[in-house]
C-alpha atoms as a PDB file:
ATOM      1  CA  UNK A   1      74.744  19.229 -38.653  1.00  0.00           C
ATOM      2  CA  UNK A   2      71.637  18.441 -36.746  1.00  0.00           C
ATOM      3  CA  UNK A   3      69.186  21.165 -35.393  1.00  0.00           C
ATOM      4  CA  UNK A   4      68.804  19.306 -31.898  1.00  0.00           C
ATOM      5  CA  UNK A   5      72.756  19.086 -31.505  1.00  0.00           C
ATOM      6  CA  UNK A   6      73.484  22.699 -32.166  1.00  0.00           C
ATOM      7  CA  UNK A   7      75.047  24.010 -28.829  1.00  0.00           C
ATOM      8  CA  UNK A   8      72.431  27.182 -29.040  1.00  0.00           C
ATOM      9  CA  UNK A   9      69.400  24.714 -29.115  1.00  0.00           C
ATOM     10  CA  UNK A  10      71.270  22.574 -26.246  1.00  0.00           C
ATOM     11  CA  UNK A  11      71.234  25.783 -24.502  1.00  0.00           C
ATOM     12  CA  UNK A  12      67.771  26.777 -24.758  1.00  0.00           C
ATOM     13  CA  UNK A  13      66.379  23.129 -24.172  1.00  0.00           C
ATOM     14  CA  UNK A  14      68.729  23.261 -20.750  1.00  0.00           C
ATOM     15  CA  UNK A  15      66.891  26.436 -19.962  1.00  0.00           C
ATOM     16  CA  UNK A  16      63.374  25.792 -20.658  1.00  0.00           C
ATOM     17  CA  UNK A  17      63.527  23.017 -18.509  1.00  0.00           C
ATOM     18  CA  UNK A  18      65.490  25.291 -15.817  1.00  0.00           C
ATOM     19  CA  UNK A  19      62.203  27.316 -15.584  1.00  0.00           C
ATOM     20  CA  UNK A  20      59.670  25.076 -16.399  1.00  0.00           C
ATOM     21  CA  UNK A  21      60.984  22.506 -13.708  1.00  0.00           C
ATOM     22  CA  UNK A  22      59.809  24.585 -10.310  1.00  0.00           C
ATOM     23  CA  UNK A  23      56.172  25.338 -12.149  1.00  0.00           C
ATOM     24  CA  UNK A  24      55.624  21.182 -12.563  1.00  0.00           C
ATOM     25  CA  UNK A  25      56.647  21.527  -8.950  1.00  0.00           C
ATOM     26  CA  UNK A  26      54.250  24.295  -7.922  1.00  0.00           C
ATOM     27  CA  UNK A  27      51.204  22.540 -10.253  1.00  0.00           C
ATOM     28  CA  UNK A  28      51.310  19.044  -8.336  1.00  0.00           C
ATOM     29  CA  UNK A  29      51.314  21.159  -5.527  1.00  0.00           C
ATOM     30  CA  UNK A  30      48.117  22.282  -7.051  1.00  0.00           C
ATOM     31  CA  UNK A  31      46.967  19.119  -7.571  1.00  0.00           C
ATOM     32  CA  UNK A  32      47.628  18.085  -4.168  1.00  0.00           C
ATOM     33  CA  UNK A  33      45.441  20.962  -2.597  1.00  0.00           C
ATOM     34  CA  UNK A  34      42.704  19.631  -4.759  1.00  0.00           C
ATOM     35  CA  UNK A  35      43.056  16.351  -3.765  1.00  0.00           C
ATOM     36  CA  UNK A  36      42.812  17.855  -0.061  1.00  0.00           C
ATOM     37  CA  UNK A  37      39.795  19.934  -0.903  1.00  0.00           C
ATOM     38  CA  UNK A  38      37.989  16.855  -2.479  1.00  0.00           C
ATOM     39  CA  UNK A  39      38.750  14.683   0.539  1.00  0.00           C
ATOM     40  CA  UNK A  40      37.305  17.132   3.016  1.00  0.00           C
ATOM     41  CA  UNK A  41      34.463  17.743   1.336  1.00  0.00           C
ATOM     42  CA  UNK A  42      33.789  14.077   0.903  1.00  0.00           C
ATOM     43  CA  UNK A  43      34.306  13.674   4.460  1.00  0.00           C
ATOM     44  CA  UNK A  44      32.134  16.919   5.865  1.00  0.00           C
ATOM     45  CA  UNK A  45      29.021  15.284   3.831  1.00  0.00           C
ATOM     46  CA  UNK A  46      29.761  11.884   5.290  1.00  0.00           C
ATOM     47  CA  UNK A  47      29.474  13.309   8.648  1.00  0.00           C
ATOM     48  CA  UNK A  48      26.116  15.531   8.118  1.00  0.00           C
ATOM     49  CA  UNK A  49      24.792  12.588   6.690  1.00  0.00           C
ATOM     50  CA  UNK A  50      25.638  10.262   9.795  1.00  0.00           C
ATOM     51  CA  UNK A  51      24.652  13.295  11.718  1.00  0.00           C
ATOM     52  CA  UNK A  52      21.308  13.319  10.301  1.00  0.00           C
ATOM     53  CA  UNK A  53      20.721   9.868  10.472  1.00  0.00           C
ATOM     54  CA  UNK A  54      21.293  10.000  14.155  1.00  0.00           C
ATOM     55  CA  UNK A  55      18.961  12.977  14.651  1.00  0.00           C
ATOM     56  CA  UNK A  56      16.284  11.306  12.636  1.00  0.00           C
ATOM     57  CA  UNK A  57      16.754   8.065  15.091  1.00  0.00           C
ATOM     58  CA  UNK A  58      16.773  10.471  18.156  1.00  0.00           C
ATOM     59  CA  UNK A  59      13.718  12.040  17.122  1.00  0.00           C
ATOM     60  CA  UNK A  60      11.993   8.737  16.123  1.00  0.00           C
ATOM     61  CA  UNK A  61      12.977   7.255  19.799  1.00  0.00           C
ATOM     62  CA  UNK A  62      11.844  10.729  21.671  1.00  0.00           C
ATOM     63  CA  UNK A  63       7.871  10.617  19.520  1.00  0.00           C
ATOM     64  CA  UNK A  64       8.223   6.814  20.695  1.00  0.00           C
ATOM     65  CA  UNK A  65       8.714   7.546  24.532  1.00  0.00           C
ATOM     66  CA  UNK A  66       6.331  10.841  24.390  1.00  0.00           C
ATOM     67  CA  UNK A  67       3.505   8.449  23.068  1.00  0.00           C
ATOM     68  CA  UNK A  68       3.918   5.752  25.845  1.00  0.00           C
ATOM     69  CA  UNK A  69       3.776   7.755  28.455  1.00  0.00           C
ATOM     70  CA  UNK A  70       0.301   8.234  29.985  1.00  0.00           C
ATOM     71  CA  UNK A  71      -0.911  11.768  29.505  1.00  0.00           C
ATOM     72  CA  UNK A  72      -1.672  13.329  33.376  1.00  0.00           C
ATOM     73  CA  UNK A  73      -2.963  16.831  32.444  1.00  0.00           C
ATOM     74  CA  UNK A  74       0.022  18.219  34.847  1.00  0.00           C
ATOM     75  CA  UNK A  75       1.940  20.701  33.497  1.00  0.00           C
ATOM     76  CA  UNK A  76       2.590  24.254  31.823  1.00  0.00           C
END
């Protein structure tokens, strides 16, 4: 008689795989949040980048128009 057909080890397999099945189930889960976490990270330091990028341009277009404008001595 084989080990693997013995109705006892039948029984056991059926049962491991009884209890391992919902903890496959919770683990891609797992996965999936990491996935999620990767992807929003990826995107929040796409948009400081683009955000800085603009500021830098906004800053570099403000120093342009403060130095083209004729200095009047009016003010604070």
């Amino acid at each position: 008689m084989r080990l693997l057909s013995h109705p006892l080890v039948a029984y056991l397999m059926a049962y491991t795989h009884l209890r391992l099945e919902p903890l496959r189930r919770r683990s891609e889960r797992g996965a999936s949040a990491v996935e999620w976490a990767v992807i929003a990270g990826i995107t929040v330091a796409a948009a400081i980048g683009i955000g800085a990028l603009i500021m830098i341009k906004i800053r570099a277009g403000a120093a342009k128009i403060n130095q083209d404008l004729p200095d009047t001595g009016v003010g604070g």
